[in-house]
Protein backbone atom coordinates (compact mmCIF):
# COMPACT_ATOMS: atom_id res chain seq x y z
CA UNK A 1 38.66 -90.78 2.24
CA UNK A 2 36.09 -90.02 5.13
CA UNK A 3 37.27 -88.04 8.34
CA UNK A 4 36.44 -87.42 11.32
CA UNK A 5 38.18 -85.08 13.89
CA UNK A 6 36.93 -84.41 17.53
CA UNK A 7 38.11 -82.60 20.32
CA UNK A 8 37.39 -80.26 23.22
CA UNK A 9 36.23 -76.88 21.81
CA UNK A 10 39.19 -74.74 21.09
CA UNK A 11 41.61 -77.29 20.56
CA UNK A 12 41.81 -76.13 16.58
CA UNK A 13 39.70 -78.91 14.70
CA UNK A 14 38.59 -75.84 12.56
CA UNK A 15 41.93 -75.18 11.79
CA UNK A 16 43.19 -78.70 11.08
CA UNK A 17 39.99 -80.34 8.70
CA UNK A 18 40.31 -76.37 6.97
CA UNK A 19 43.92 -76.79 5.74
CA UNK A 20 43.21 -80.87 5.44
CA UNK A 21 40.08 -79.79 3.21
CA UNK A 22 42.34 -77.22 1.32
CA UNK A 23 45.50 -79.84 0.96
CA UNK A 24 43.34 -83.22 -0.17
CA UNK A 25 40.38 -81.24 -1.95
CA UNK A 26 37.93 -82.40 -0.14
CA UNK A 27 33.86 -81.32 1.59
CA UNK A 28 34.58 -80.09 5.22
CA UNK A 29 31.70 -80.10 7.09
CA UNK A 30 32.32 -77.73 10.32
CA UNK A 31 29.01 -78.96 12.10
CA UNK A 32 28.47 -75.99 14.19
CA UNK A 33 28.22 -73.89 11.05
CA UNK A 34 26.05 -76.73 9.78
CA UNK A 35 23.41 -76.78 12.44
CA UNK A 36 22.89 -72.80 12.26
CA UNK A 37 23.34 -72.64 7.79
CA UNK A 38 20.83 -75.50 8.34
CA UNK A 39 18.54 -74.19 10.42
CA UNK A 40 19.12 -77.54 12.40
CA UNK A 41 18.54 -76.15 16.15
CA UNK A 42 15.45 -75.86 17.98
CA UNK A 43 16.88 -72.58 20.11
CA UNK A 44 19.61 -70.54 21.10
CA UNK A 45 20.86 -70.57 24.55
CA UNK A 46 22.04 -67.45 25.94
CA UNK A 47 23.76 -69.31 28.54
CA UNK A 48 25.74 -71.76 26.73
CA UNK A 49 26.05 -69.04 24.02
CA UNK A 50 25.36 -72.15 21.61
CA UNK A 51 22.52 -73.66 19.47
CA UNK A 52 20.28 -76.39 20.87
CA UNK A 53 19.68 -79.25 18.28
CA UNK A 54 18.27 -82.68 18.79
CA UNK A 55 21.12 -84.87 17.59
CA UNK A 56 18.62 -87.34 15.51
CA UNK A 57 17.54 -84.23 13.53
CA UNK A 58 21.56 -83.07 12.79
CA UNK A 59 22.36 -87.20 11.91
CA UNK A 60 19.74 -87.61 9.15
CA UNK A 61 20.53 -83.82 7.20
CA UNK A 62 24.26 -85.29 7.61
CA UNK A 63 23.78 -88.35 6.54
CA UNK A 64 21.20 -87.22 3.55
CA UNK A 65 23.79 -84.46 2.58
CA UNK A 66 27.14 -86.73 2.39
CA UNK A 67 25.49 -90.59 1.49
CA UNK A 68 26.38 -89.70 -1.97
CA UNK A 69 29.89 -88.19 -1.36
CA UNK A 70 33.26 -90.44 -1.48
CA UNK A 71 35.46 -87.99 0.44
CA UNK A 72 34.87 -85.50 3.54
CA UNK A 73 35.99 -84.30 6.62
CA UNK A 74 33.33 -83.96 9.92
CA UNK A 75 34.68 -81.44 12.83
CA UNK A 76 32.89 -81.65 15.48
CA UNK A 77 33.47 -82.46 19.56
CA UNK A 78 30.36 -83.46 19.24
CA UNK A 79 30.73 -87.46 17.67
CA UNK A 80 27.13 -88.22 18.34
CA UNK A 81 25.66 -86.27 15.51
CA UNK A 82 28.12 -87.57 12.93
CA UNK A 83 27.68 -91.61 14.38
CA UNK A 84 25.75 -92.49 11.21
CA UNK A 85 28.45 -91.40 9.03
CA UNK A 86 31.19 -93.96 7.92
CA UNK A 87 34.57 -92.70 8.50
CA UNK A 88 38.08 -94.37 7.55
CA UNK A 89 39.85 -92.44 10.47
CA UNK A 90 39.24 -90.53 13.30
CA UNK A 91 41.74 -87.55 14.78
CA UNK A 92 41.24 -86.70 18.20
CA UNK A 93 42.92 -83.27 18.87
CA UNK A 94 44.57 -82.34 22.11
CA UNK A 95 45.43 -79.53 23.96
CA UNK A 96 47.68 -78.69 27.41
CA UNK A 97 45.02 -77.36 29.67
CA UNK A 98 46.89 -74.05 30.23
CA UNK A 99 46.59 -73.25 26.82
CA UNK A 100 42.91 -74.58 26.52
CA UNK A 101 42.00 -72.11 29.13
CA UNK A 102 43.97 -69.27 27.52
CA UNK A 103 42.01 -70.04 24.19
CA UNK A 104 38.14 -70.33 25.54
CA UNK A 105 39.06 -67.29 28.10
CA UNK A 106 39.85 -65.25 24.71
CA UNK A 107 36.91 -66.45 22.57
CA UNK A 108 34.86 -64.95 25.36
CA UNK A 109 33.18 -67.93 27.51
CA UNK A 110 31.94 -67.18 30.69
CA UNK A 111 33.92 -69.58 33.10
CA UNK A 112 31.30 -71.99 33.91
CA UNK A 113 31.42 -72.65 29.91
CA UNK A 114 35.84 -72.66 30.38
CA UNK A 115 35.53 -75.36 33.35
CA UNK A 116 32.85 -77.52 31.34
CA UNK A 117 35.32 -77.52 28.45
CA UNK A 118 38.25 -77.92 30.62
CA UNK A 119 37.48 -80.78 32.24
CA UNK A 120 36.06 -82.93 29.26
CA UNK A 121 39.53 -81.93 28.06
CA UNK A 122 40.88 -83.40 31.43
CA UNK A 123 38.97 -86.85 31.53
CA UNK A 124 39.06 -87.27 27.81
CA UNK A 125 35.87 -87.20 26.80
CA UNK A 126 36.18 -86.41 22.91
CA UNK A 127 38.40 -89.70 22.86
CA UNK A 128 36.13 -91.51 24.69
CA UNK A 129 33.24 -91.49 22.95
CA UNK A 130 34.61 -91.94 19.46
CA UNK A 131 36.02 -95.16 20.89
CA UNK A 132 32.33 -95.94 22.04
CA UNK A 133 30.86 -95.15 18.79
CA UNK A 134 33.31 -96.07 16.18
CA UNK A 135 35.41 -99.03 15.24
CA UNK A 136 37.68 -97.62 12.73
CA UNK A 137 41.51 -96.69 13.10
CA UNK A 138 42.03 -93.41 15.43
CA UNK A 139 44.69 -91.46 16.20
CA UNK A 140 45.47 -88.69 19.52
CA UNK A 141 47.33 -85.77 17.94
CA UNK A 142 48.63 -83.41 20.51
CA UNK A 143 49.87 -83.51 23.85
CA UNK A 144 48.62 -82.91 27.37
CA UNK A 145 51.83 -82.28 28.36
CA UNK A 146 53.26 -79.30 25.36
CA UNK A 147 51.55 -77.29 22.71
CA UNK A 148 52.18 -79.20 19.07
CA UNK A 149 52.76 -76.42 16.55
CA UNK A 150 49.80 -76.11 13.92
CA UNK A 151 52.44 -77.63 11.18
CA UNK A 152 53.56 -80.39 13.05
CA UNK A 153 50.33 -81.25 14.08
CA UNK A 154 49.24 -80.69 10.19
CA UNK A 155 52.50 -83.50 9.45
CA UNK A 156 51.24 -85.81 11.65
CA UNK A 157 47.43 -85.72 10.14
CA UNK A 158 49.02 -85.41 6.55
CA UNK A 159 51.04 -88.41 6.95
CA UNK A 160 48.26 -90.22 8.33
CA UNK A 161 46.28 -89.51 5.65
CA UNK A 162 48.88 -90.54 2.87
CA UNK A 163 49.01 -93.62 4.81
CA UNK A 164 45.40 -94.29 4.02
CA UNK A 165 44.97 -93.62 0.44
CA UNK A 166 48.15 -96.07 -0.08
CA UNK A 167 45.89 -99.05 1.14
C-alpha cells in the first residue's frame, strides 16, 4: 500500500498519514522533516521561514530511500518531489478557509505566507497538480464549506484504505 496525501499547509496531513502510519504499520515519510533530517536544502529562507531544496535532489533520496519498500505514506503539499514515487492512492486534504487562516495565523506566519497558503487553498492547487502528475485513484477529504472532525476524516481515509488492500 503506497500513499500519498497533499494539501495546503495546515490542513492536518501530519496528523492524518501519523495516525494512518500508526493504524496500518506502515513508513511515513513527512517530507519537510525529510529535507532538513536529510540535509536535502540548499538554504533557509528567513522570509518564507522554510528550507529551499531543488526538487530533483529531494526525488532521487526519496526514491533511493523507499524503491525497496512495499508500503508508505508521503505528506507533502508539495507533489513534485514525491512524482517519482508510485502510489496506489492519493488523499487530498481540505480545509474551510476560515479555519485555514485561524491555523497558519497560530503557527506564526507572517500574512504574506497566510494569503500564499490561502489562496492555493482557494484555487485548489494541491488537487491540481496531483491530477497533473498522477494517474492513480484520488480522493478530496474535507470540505470547503465545514470543518470534518479529525475522526471522521480518519473514517473516510480508513475506509478507503480497507477498500484497497481488498483488491
Amino acid at each position: 500500500m503506497k500513499i500519498l496525501v497533499t494539501g495546503t499547509p495546515g490542513v492536518g496531513k501530519t496528523t492524518f498519514c501519523t495516525r494512518v502510519s500508526e493504524v496500518f504499520g506502515i513508513k511515513h515519510i513527512d517530507v519537510s522533516k525529510y529535507i532538513e533530517e536529510n540535509k536535502l536544502y540548499d538554504e533557509y529562507s528567513e522570509e518564507y521561514k522554510s528550507f529551499v531544496f531543488d526538487d530533483q535532489k529531494v526525488r532521487n533520496a526519496l526514491l533511493l530511500d523507499l524503491c525497496e519498500t512495499d508500503s508508505y505514506i508521503v505528506d507533502t503539499h508539495c507533489c513534485e518531489v514525491a512524482s517519482t514515487l508510485d502510489f496506489d492512492m492519493i488523499f487530498v486534504l481540505t480545509l474551510p478557509i476560515e479555519i485555514l487562516y485561524k491555523r497558519l495565523k497560530d503557527r506564526g506566519y507572517d500574512e504574506s505566507k497566510i494569503k500564499e497558503n490561502v489562496e492555493c487553498e482557494i484555487f485548489g492547487i494541491s488537487k491540481e497538480d496531483a491530477e497533473c502528475l498522477f494517474d492513480v485513484e484520488m480522493h478530496v477529504v474535507g470540505s470547503e464549506h465545514e470543518e470534518m472532525s479529525v475522526d471522521d476524516a480518519f473514517k473516510v481515509i480508513k475506509s478507503k484504505i480497507k477498500s484497497l488492500n481488498n483488491k
